[in-house]
Protein backbone atom coordinates (compact mmCIF):
# COMPACT_ATOMS: atom_id res chain seq x y z
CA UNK A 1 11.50 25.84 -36.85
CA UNK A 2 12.99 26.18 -40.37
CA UNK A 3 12.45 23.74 -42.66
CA UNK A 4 16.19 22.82 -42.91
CA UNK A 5 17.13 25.50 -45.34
CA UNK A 6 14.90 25.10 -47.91
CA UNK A 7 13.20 28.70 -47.81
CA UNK A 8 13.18 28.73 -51.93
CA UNK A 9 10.99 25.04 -51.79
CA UNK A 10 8.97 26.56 -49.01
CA UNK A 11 8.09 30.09 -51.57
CA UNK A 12 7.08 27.65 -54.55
CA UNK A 13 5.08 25.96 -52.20
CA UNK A 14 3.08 28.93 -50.93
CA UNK A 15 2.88 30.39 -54.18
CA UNK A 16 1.55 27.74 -55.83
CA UNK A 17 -0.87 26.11 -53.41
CA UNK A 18 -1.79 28.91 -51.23
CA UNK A 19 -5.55 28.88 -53.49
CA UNK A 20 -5.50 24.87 -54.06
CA UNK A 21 -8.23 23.69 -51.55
CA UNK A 22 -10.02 21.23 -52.87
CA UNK A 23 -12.17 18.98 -52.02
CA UNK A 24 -11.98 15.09 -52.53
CA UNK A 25 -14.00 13.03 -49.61
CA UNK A 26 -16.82 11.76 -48.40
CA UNK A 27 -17.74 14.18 -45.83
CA UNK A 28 -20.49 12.83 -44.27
CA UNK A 29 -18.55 9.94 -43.08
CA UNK A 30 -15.51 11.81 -41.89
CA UNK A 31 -17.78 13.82 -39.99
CA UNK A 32 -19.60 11.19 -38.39
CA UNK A 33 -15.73 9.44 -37.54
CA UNK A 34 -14.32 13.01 -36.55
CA UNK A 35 -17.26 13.59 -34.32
CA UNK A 36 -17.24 10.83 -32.31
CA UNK A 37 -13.78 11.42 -31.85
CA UNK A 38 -13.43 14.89 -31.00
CA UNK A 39 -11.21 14.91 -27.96
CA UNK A 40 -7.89 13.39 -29.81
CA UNK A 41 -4.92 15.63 -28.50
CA UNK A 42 -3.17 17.55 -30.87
CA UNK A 43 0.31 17.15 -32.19
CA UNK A 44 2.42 18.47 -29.72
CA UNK A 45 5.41 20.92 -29.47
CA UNK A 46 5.04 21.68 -33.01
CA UNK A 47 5.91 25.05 -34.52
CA UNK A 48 7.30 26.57 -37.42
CA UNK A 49 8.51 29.43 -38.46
CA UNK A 50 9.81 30.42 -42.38
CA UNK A 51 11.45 33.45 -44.22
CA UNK A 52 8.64 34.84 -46.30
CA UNK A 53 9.40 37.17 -49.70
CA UNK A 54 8.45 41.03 -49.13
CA UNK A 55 5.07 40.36 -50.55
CA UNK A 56 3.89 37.82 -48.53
CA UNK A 57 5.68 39.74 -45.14
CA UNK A 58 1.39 40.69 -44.29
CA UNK A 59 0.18 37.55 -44.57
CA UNK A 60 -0.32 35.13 -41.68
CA UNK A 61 0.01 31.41 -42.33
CA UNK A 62 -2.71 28.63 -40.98
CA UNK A 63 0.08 27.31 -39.22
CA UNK A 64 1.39 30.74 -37.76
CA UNK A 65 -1.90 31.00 -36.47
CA UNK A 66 -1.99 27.83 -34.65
CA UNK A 67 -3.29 27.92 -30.78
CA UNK A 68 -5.09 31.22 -31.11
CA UNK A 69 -8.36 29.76 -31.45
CA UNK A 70 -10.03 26.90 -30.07
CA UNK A 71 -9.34 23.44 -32.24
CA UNK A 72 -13.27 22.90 -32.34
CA UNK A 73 -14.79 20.21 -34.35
CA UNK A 74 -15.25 21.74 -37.66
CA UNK A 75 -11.73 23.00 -37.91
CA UNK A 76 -10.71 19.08 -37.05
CA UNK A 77 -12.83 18.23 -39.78
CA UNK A 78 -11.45 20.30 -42.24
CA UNK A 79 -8.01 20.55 -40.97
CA UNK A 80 -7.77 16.13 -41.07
CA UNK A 81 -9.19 16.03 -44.42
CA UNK A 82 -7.54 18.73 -47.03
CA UNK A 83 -4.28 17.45 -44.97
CA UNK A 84 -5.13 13.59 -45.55
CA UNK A 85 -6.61 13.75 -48.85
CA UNK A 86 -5.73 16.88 -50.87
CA UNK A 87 -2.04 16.62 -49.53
CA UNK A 88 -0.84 13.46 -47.96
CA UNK A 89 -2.54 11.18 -50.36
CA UNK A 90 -1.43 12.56 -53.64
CA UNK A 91 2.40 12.97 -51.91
CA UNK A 92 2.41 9.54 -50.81
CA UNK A 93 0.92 8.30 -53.91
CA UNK A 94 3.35 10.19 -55.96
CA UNK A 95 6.52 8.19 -53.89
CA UNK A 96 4.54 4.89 -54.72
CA UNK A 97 4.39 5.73 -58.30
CA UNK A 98 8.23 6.40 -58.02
CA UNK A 99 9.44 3.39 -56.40
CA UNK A 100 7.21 1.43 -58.42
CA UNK A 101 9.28 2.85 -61.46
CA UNK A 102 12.46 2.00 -60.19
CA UNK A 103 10.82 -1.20 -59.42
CA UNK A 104 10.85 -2.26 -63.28
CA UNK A 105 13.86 -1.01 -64.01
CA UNK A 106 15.73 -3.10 -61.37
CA UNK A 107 17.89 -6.24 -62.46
CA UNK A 108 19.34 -8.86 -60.36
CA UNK A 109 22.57 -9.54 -60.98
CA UNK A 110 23.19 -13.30 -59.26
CA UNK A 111 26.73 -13.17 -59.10
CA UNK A 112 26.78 -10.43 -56.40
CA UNK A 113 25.14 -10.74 -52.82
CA UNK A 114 21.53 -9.61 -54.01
CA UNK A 115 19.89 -6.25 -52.63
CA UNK A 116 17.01 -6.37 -49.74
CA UNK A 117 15.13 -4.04 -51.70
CA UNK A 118 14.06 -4.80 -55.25
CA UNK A 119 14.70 -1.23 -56.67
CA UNK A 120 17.65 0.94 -56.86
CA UNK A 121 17.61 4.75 -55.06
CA UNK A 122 19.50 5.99 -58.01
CA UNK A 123 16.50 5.01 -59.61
CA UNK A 124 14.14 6.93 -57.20
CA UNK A 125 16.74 9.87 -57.27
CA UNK A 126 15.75 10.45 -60.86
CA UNK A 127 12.04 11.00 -60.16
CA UNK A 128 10.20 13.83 -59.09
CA UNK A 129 10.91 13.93 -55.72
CA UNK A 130 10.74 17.47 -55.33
CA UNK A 131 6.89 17.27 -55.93
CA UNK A 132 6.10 15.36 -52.68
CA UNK A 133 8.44 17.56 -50.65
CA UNK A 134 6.39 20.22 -51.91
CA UNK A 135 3.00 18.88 -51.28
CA UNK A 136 3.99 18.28 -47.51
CA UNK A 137 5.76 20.87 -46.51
CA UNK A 138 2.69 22.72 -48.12
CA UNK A 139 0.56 20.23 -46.10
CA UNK A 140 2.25 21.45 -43.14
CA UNK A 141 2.33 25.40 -43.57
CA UNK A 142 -1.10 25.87 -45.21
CA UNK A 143 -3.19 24.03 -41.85
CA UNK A 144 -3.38 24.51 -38.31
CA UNK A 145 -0.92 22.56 -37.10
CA UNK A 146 -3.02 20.38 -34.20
CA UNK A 147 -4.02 18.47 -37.28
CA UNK A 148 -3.48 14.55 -36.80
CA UNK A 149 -1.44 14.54 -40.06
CA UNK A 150 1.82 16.67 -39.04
CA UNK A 151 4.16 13.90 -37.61
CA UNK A 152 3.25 11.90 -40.86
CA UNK A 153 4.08 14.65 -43.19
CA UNK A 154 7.28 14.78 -41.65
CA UNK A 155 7.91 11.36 -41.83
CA UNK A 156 6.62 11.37 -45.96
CA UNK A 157 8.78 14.22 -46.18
CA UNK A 158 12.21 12.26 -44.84
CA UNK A 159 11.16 9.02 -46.46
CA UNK A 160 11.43 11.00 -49.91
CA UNK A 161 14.62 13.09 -48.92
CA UNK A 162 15.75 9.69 -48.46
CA UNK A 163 14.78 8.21 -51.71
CA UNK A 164 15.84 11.30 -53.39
CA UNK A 165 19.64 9.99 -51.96
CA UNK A 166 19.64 13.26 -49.86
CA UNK A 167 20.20 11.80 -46.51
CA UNK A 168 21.63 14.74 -44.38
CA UNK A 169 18.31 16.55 -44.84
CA UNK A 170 16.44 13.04 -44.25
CA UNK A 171 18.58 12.46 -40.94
CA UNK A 172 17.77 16.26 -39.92
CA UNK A 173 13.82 15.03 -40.72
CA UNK A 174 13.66 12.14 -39.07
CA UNK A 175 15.68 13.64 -35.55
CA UNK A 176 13.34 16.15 -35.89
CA UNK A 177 10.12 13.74 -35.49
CA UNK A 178 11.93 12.01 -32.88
CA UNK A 179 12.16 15.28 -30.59
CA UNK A 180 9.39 16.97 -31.51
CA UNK A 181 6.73 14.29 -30.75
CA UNK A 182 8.12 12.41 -27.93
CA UNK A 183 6.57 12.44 -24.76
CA UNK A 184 6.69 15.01 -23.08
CA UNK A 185 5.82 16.24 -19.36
CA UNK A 186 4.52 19.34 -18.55
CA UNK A 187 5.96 20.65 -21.82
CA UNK A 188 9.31 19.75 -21.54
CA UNK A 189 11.05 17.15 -22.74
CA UNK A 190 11.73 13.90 -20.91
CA UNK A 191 15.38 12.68 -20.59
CA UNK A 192 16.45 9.40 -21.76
CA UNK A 193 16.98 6.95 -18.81
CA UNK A 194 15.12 9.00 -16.29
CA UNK A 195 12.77 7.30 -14.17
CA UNK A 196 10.06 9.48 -15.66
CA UNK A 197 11.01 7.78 -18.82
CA UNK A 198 10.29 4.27 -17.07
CA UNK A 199 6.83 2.47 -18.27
CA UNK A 200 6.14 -0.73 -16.52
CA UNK A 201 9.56 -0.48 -14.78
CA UNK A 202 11.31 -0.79 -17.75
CA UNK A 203 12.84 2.28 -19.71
CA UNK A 204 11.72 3.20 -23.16
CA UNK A 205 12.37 5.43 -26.07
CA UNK A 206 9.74 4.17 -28.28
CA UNK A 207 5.84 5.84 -28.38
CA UNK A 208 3.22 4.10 -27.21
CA UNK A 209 0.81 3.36 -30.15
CA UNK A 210 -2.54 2.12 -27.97
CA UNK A 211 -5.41 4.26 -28.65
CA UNK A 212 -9.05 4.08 -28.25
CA UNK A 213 -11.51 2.74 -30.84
CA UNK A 214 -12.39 6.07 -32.17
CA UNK A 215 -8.84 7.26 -32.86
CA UNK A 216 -8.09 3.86 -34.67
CA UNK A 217 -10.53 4.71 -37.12
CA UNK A 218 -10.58 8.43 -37.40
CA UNK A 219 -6.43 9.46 -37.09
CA UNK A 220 -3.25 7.51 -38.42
CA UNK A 221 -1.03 5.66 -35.58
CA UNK A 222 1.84 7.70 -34.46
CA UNK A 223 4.89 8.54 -36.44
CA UNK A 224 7.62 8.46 -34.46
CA UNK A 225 8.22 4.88 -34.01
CA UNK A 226 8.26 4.10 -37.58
CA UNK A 227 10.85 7.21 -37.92
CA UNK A 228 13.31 5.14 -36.34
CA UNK A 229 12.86 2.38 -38.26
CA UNK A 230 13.30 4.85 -41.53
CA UNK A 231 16.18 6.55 -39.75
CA UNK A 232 18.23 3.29 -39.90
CA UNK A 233 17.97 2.11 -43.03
CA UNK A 234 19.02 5.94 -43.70
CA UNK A 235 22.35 4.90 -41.61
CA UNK A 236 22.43 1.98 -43.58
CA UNK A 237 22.32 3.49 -47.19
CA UNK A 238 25.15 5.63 -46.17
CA UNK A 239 27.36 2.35 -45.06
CA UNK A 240 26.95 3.90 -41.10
CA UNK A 241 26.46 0.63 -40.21
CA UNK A 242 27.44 1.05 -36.28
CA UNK A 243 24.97 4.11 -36.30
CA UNK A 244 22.48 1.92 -37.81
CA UNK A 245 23.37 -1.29 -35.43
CA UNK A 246 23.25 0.76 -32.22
CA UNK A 247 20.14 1.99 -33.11
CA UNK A 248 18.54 -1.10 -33.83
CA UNK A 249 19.35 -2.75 -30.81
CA UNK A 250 17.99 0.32 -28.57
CA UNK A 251 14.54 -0.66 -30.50
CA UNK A 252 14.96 -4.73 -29.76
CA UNK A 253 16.06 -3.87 -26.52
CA UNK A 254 13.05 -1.26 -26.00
CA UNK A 255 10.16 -4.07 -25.10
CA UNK A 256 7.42 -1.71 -25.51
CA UNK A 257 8.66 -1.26 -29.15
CA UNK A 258 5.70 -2.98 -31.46
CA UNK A 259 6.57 -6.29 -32.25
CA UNK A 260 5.32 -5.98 -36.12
């Protein structure tokens, strides 16, 4: 898949971090977690595919090279932590610095209907947004992509698109997480409605978040859910409020959706 047009981000990205591999983590805890935990499936139905420059046309990507060799223990390991700690980490710590920005700079104004959120996205919009884009699309490209991480880089990546006020490419994002890691069968994709799509006789579209004990503690919950959640107050921002109230009630409706 193409990143949504952005093949210039995606160059910066591999020319600048294509040699930054730290190292930040305690690995003899994250090996002891990973271990014990060794048979969590992979991200499914996950591919991508980018326009290089002539100079990098010989060069094969982690990512391109996805499924060619076994996803063994070690290449977990390492895959789960450079993704968590050398990329999503700083990214999401960079948005968090950002909104907390905006945060001070907001003022209520009590003779208008007050805001649900305490900062302003044309305060966001002004920081560097471009940053955490970069780090996760580079978190994305620069690993195998069975990593645990790759539905929550996506859904960094669309929460900052969104921040940054650019909500086309944050509705392309956030579609894209809802395809991509829905259940599937077999590989394909499981309509909407279909008895196949029926848990507990009732039909869903939401992912089911139970996991064992080891994957609690060694892999971040699913994505997708909280996607859909993101994608609406994306509606909302725009003033799509029917988009954003249909899709709303689907998830109230949806009784496997998490409560919380």
């Amino acid at each position: 898949m193409v990143l949504y047009g952005y093949a210039k981000e995606i160059t910066v990205i591999l020319m600048d971090f294509m040699h930054y591999r730290k190292f930040r983590h305690n690995w003899i805890l994250t090996g002891i977690l990973l271990f014990c935990c060794s048979l969590i499936n992979a991200q499914p139905n996950t591919s991508v595919e980018i326009p290089k420059q002539e100079k990098y046309q010989n060069r094969v990507l982690a990512s391109e090279k996805t499924g060619n060799k076994k996803f063994t223990i070690p290449k977990r390991l390492y895959n789960n932590t450079v993704s968590h700690y050398n990329y999503y980490f700083n990214a999401n710590s960079k948005l968090n610095d950002i909104i907390s920005t905006a945060k001070l700079q907001h003022k209520e104004n009590y003779r208008e209907l007050l805001p649900f959120y305490n900062y302003s996205l044309n305060e966001t919009s002004k920081g560097q947004i471009d940053s955490i884009i970069y780090k996760c699309t580079a978190g994305i490209l620069l690993h195998d992509l069975r990593s645990d991480w790759v539905d929550q880089f996506y859904l960094l990546m669309g929460n900052a698109y969104l921040h940054r006020k650019d909500f086309d490419s944050a509705t392309y994002v956030f579609n894209y997480i809802n395809y991509a890691f829905a259940n599937k069968e077999d590989g394909y994709d499981i309509p909407i409605g279909s008895n196949v799509s029926s848990k507990g006789g009732s039909f869903s579209v939401s992912t089911d978040e139970k996991r064992n004990f080891w994957k609690k503690i060694s892999s971040p919950a699913p994505a997708r859910n909280e996607s859909f959640l993101m994608q609406a107050r994306n509606f909302i921002e725009q003033e799509k409020l029917d988009d954003a109230e249909s899709l709303l009630q689907i998830l109230a409706a949806d009784r496997f959706f998490l409560k919380d």
